[in-house]
C-alpha atoms as a PDB file:
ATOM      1  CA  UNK A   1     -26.291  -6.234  10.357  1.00  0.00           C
ATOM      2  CA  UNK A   2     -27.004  -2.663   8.815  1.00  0.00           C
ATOM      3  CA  UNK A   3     -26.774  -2.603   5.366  1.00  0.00           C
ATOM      4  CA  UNK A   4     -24.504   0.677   5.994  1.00  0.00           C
ATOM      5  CA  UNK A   5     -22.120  -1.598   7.288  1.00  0.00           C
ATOM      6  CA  UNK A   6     -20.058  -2.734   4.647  1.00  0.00           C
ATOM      7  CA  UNK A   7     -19.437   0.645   2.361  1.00  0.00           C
ATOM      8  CA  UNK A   8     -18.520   2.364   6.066  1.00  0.00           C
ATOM      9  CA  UNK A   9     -16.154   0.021   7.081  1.00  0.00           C
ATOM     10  CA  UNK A  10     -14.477  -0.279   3.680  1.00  0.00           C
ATOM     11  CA  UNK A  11     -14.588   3.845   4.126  1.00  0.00           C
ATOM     12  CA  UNK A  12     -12.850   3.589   7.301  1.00  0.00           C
ATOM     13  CA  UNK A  13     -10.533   0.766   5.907  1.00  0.00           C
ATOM     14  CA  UNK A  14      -9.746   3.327   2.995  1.00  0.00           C
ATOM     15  CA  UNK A  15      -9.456   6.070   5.009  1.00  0.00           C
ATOM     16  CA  UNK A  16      -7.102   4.624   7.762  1.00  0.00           C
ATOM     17  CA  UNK A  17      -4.810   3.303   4.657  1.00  0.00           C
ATOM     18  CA  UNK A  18      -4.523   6.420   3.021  1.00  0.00           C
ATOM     19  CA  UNK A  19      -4.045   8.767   6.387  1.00  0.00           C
ATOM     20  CA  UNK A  20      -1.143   6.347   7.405  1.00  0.00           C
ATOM     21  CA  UNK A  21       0.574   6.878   3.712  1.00  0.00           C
ATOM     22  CA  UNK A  22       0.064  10.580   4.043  1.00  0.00           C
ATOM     23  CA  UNK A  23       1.635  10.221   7.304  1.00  0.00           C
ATOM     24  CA  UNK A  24       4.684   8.394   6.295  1.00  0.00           C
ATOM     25  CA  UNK A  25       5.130  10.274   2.947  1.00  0.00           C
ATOM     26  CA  UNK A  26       3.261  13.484   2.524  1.00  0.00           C
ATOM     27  CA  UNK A  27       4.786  14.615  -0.876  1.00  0.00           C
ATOM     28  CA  UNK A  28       1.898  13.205  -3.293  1.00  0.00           C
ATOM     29  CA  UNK A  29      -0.950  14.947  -1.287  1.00  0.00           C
ATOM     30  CA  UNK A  30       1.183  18.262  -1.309  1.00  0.00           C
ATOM     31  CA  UNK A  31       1.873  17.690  -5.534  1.00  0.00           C
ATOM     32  CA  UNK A  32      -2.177  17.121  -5.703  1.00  0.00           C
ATOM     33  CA  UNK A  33      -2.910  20.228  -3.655  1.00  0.00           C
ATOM     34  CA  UNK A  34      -0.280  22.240  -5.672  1.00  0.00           C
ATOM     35  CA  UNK A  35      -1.961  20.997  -8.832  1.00  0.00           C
ATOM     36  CA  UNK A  36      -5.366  22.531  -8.326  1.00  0.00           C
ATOM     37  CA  UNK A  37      -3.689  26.038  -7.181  1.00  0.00           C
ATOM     38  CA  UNK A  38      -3.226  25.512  -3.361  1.00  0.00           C
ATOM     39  CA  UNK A  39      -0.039  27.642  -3.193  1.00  0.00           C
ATOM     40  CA  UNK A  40       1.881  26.431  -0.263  1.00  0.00           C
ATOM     41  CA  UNK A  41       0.869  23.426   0.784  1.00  0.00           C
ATOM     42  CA  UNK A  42       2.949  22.081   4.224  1.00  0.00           C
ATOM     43  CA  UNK A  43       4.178  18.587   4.972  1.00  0.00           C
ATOM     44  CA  UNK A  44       3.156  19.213   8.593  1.00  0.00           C
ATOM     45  CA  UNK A  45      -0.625  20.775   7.388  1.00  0.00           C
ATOM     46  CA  UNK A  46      -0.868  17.389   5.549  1.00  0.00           C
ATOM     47  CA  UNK A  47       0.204  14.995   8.195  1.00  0.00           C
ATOM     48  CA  UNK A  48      -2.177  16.791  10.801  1.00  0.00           C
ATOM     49  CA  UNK A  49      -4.806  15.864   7.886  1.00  0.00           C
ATOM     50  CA  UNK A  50      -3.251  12.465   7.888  1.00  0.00           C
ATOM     51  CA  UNK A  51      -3.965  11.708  11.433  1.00  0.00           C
ATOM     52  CA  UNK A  52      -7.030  12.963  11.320  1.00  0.00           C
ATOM     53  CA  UNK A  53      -7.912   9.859   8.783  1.00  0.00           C
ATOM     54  CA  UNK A  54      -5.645   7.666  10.507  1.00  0.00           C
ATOM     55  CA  UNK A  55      -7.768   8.508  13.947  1.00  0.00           C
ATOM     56  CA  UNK A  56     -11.302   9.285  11.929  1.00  0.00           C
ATOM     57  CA  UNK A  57     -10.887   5.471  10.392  1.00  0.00           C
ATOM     58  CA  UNK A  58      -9.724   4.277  13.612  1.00  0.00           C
ATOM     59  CA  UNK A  59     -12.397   5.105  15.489  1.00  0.00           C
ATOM     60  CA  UNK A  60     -15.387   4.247  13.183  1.00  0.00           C
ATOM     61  CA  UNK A  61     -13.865   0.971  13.100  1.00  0.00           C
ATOM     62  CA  UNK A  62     -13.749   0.403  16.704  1.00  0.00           C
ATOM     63  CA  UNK A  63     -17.346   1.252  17.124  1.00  0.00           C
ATOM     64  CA  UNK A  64     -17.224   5.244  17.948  1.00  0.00           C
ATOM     65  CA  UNK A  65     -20.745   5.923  16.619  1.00  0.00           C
ATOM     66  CA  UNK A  66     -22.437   8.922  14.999  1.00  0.00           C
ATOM     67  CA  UNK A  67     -19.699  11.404  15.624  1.00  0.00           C
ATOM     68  CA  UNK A  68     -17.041   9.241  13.996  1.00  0.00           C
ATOM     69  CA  UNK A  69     -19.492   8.472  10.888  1.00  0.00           C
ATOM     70  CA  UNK A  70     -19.834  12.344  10.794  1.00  0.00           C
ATOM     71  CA  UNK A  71     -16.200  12.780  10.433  1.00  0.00           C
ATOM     72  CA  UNK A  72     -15.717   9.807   7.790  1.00  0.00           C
ATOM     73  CA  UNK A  73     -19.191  12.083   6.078  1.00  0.00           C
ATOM     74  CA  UNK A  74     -17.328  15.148   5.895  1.00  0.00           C
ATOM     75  CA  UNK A  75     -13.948  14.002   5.451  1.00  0.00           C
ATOM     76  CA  UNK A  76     -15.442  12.279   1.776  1.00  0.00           C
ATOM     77  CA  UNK A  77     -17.323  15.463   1.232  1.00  0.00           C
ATOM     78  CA  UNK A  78     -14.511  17.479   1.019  1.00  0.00           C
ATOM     79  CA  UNK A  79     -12.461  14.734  -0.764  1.00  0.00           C
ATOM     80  CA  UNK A  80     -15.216  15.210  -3.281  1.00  0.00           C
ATOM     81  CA  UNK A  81     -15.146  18.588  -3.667  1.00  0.00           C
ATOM     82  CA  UNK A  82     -11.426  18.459  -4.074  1.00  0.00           C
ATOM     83  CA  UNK A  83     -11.621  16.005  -6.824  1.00  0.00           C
ATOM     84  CA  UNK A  84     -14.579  18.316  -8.656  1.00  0.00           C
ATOM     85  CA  UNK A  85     -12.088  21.111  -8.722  1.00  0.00           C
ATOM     86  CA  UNK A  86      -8.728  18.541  -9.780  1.00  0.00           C
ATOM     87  CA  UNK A  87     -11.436  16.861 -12.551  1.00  0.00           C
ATOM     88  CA  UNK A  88     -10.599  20.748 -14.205  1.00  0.00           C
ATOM     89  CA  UNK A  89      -7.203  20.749 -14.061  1.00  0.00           C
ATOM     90  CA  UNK A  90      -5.233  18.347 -16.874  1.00  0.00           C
ATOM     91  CA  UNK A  91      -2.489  18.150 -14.917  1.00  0.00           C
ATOM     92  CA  UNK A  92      -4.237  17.768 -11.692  1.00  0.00           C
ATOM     93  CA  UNK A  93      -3.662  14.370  -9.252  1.00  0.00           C
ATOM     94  CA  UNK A  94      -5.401  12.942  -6.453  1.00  0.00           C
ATOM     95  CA  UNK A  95      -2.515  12.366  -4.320  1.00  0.00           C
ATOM     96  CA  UNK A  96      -4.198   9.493  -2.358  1.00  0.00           C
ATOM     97  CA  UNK A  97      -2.808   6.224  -4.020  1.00  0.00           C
ATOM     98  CA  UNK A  98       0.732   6.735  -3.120  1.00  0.00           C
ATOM     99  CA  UNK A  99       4.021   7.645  -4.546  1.00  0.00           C
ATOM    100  CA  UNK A 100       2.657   7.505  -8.091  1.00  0.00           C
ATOM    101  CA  UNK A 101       0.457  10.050  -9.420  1.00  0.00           C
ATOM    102  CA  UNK A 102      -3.272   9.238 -10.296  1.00  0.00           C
ATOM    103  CA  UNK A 103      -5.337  11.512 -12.251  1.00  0.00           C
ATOM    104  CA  UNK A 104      -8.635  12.500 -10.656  1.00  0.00           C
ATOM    105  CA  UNK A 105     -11.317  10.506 -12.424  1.00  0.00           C
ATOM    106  CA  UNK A 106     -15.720  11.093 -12.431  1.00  0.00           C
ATOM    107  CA  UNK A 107     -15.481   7.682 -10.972  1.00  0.00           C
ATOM    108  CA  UNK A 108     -13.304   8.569  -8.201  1.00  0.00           C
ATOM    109  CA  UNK A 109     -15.837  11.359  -7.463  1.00  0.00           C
ATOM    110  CA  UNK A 110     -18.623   9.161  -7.714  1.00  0.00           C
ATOM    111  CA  UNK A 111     -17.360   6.937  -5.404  1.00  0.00           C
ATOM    112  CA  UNK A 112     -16.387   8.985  -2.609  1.00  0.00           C
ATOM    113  CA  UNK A 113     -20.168  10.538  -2.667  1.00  0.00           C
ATOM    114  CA  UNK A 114     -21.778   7.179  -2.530  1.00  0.00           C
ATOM    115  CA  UNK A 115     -18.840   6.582   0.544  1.00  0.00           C
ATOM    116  CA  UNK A 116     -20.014  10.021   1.741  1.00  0.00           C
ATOM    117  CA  UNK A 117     -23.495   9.041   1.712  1.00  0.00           C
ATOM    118  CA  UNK A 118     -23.509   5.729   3.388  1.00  0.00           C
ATOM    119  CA  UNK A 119     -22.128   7.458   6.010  1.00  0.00           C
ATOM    120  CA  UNK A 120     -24.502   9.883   6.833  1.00  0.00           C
ATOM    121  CA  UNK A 121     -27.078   7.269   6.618  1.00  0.00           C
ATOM    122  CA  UNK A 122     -24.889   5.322   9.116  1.00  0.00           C
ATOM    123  CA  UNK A 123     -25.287   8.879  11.112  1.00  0.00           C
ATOM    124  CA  UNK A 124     -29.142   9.097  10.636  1.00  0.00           C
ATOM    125  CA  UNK A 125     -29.598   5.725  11.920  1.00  0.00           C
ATOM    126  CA  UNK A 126     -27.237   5.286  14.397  1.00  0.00           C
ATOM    127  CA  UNK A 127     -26.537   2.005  12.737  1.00  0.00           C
ATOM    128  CA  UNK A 128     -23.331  -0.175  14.569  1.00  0.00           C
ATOM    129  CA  UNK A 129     -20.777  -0.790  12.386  1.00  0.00           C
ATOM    130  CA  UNK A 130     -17.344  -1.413  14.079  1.00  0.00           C
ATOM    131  CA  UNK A 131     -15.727  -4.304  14.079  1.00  0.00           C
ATOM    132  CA  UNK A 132     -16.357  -5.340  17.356  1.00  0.00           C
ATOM    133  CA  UNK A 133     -20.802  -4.564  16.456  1.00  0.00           C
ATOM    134  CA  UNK A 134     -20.393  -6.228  13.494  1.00  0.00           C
ATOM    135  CA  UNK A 135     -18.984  -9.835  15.305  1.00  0.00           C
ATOM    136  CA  UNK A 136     -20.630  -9.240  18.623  1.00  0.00           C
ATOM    137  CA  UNK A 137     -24.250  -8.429  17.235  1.00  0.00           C
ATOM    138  CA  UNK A 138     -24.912 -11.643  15.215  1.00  0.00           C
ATOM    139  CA  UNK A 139     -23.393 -15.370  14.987  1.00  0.00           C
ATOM    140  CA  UNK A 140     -19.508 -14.807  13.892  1.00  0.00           C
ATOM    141  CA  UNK A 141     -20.108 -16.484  11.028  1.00  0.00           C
ATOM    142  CA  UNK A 142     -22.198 -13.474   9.918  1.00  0.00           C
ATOM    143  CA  UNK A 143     -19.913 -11.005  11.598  1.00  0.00           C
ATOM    144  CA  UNK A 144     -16.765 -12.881   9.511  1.00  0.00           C
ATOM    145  CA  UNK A 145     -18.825 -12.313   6.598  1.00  0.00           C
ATOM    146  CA  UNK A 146     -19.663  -8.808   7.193  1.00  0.00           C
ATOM    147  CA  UNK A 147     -16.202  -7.853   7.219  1.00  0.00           C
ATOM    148  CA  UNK A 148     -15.226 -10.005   4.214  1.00  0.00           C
ATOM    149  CA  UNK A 149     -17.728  -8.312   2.640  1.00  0.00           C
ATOM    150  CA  UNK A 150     -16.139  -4.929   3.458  1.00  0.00           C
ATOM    151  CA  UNK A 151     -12.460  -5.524   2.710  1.00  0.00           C
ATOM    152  CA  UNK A 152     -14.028  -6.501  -0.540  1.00  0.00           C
ATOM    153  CA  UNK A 153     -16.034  -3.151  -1.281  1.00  0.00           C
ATOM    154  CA  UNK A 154     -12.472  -1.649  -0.050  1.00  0.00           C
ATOM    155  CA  UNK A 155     -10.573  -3.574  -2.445  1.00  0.00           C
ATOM    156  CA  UNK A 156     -13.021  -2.299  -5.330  1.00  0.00           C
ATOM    157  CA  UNK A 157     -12.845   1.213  -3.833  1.00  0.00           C
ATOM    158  CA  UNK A 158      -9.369   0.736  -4.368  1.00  0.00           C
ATOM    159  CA  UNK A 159      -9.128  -0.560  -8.198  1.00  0.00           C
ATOM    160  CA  UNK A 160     -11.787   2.733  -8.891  1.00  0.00           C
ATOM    161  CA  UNK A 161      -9.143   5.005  -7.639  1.00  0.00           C
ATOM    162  CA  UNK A 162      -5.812   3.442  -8.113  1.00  0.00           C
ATOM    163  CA  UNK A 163      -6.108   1.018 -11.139  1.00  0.00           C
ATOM    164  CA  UNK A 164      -9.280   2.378 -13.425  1.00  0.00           C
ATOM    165  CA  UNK A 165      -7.146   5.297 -14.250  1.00  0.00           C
ATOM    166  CA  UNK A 166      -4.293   3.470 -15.588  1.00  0.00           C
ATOM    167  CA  UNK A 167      -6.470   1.053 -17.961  1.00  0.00           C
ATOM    168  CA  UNK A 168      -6.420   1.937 -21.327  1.00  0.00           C
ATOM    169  CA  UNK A 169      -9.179   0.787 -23.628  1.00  0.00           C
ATOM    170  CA  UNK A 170      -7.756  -2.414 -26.060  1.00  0.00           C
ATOM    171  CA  UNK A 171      -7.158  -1.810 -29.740  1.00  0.00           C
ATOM    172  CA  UNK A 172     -10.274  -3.893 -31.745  1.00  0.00           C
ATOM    173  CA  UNK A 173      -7.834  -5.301 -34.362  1.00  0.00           C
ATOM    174  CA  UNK A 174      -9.209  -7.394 -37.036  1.00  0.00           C
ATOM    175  CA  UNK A 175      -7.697 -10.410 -38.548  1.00  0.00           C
ATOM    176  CA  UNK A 176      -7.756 -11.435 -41.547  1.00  0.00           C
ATOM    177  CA  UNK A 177      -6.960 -15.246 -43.263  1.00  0.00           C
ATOM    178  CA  UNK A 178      -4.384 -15.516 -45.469  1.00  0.00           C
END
């Protein structure tokens, strides 16, 4: 098993989740794209983008190869840049985690870099990482745990860009004895 394979997968995972909310609700993506000065932003402009996850995600995780991990590459290189110009704006959103608003966070950008960059090493070696290459190429025991492994690094990819923005640091209160 590559070691690529678990970040790409939970890339694709990511990527096929948020393509198929853009699809069914494009609003938040248009309110992000506003945010940061895009002027007219179109529903239709941002459910071609949609399907373009939807079918980018789709294919890496049915074992396209290099051209699909150059597509999930680029598509979290210019998710990055986009967040590097929304991390200026106060009022700015990322429009990916659904109907409610998410700030763009350093951690968000950090994230979809180290996404980025798993996938062109996935590119650069040709490594096998759909579903299918991850069960088929070792015991399925392995394979199982491969993807486990990925829907967990999705699930954390998730909290960085849906719940770390909504924590707020606790209070230190102090008590004191009567």
């Amino acid at each position: 098993m590559p070691l690529t394979a678990g970040p790409v997968v939970a890339a694709a995972l990511l990527l096929l989740v948020a393509g198929a909310t853009k699809l069914r609700d494009p609003a938040p993506t248009v309110t992000a794209l506003r945010s940061v000065g895009v002027r007219r932003p179109a529903a239709w402009q941002i459910r071609l983008l949609a399907a373009l996850e939807v079918v980018s995600g789709g294919a890496v995780l049915a074992g396209a190869g290099r051209p699909a991990y150059a597509v999930l590459a680029l598509l979290y290189v210019a998710f990055a840049a986009f967040l590097a110009v929304a991390l200026r704006s106060p009022a700015a959103s990322c429009g990916c985690a659904g109907r409610k608003p998410t700030p763009p966070t350093p951690s968000h950008l950090v994230m979809n870099l180290g996404l980025a960059a798993f996938a062109v090493a996935a590119v650069a070696t040709d490594a096998r990482v759909g579903l299918g290459d991850l069960i088929g190429a070792t015991d399925l025991l392995t394979g199982l745990v491969a993807i486990g492994y990925a829907a967990v690094v999705a699930w954390l990819c998730w909290l960085v860009l849906a719940v770390l923005p909504t924590v707020r640091p606790l209070a230190v209160t102090t008590r004191r004895n009567p």
